[in-house]
Protein backbone atom coordinates (compact mmCIF):
# COMPACT_ATOMS: atom_id res chain seq x y z
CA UNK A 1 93.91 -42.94 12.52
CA UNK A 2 92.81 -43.01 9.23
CA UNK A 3 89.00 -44.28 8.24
CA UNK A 4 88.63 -46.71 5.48
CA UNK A 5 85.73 -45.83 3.11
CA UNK A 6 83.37 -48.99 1.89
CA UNK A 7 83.45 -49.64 -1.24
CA UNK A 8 80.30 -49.70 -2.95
CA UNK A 9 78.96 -52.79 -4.14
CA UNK A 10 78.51 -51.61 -7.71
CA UNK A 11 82.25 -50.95 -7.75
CA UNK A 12 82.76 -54.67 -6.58
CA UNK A 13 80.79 -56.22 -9.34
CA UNK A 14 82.68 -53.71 -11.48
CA UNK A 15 86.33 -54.85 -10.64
CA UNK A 16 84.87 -58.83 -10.59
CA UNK A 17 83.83 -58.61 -14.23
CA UNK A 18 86.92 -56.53 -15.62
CA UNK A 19 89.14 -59.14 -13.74
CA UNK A 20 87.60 -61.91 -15.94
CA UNK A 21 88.60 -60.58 -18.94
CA UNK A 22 91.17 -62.39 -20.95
CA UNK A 23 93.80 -60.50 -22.82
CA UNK A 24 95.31 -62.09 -25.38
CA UNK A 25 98.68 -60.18 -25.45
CA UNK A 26 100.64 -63.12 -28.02
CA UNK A 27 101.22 -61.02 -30.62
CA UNK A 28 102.63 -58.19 -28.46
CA UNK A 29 104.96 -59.85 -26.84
CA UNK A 30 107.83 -59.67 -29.41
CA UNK A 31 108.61 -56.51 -32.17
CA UNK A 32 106.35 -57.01 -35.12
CA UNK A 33 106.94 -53.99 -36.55
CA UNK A 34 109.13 -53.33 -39.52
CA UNK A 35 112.35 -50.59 -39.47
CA UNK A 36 111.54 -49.17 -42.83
CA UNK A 37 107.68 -47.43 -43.90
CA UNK A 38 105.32 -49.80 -45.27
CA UNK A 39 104.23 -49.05 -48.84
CA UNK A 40 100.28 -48.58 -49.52
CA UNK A 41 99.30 -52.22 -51.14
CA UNK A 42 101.22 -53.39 -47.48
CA UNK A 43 99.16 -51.39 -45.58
CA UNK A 44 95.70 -52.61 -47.53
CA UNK A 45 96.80 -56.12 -47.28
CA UNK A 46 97.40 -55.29 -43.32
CA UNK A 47 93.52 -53.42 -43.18
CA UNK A 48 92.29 -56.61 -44.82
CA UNK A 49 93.95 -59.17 -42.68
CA UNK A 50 92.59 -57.27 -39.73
CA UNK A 51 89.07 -56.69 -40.65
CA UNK A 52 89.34 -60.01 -41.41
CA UNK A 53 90.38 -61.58 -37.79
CA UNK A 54 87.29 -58.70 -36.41
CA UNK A 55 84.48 -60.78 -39.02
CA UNK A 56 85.49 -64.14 -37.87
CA UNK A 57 86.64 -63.37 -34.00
CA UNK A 58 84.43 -64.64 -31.13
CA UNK A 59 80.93 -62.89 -31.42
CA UNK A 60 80.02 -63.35 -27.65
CA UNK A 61 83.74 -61.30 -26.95
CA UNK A 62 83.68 -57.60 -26.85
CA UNK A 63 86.76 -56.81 -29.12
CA UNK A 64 89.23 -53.91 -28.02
CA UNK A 65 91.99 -53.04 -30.23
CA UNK A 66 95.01 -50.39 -29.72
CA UNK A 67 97.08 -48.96 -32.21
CA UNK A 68 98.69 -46.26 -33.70
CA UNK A 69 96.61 -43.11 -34.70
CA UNK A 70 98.05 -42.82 -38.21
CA UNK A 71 96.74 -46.87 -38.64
CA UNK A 72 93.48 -45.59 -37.69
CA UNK A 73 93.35 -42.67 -39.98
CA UNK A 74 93.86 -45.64 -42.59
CA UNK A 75 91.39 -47.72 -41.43
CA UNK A 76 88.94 -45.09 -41.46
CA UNK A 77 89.81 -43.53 -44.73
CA UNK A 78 89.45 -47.38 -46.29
CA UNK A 79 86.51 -48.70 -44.49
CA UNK A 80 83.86 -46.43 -43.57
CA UNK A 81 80.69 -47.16 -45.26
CA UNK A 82 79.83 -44.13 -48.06
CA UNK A 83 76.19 -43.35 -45.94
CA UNK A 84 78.47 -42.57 -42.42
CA UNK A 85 80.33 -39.95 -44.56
CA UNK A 86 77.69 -38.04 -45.90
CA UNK A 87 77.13 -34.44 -44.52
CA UNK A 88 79.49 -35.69 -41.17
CA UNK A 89 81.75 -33.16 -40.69
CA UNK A 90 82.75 -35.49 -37.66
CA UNK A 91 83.81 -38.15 -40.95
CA UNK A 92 85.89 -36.04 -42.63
CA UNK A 93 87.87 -34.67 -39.52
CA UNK A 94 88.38 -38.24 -38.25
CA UNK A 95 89.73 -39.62 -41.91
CA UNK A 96 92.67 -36.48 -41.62
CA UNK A 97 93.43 -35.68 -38.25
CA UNK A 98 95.67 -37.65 -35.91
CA UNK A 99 94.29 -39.15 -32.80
CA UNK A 100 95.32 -37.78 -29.38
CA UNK A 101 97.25 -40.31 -27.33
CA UNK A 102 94.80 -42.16 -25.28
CA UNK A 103 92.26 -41.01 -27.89
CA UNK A 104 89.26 -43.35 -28.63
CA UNK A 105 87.14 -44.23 -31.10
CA UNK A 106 84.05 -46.37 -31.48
CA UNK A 107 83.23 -48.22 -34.75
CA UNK A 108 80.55 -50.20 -35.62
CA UNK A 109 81.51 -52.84 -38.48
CA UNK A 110 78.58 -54.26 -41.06
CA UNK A 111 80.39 -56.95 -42.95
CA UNK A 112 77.33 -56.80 -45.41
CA UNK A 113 78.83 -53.67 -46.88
CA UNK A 114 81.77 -55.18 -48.23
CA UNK A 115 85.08 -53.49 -48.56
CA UNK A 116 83.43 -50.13 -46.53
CA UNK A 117 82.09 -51.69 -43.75
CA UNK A 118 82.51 -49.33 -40.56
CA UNK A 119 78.72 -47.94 -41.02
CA UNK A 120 78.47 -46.29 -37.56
CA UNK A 121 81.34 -44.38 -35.48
């Protein structure tokens, strides 16, 4: 027969707090997307209305977002703070390239900046 390994009790606390996560999965539960390319003043109205929904969100809730790689090349080239682009090569390579599927990125918003607020990536 076959011997059944423990699991370890870090693991358990592990699974217990990723199970009590709520995922609120309203908005993609229907198509929201369009057929037909958005133009550039829909895509900064889009940027805004999301940056907005981050400022005023939960602040207790850590906030994950998915999306599409060209979105985030958007985001990035519209948002990130002057001071995180400075000598990063890292900057620049993020604002053009596309992001692998499964790719991640962490972004650290200061809504004191105004318009380009990611200050930290």
């Amino acid at each position: 027969g076959s011997m059944m390994m423990p699991v370890p009790r870090v693991w358990d606390e592990r699974v217990k707090r990723m199970s009590a996560v709520v995922l609120d999965t309203d908005q993609c539960e229907c198509k929201w997307w369009s057929s037909s390319p958005e133009g550039k003043q829909d895509v900064k109205e889009r940027i805004d209305e999301f940056m907005m929904r981050l400022r005023y969100a939960d602040d207790d809730a850590p906030i994950i977002v998915v999306g599409h790689s060209h979105y985030w090349r958007n985001v990035l080239n519209k948002c990130m703070a002057v001071e995180a682009q400075k000598g990063s090569e890292l900057a620049i390579k993020v604002g053009q390239l596309k992001l692998g599927n499964g790719g991640v990125i962490y972004c650290r918003l200061n809504f004191d900046l105004g318009r380009r607020l990611i200050d930290d990536f």
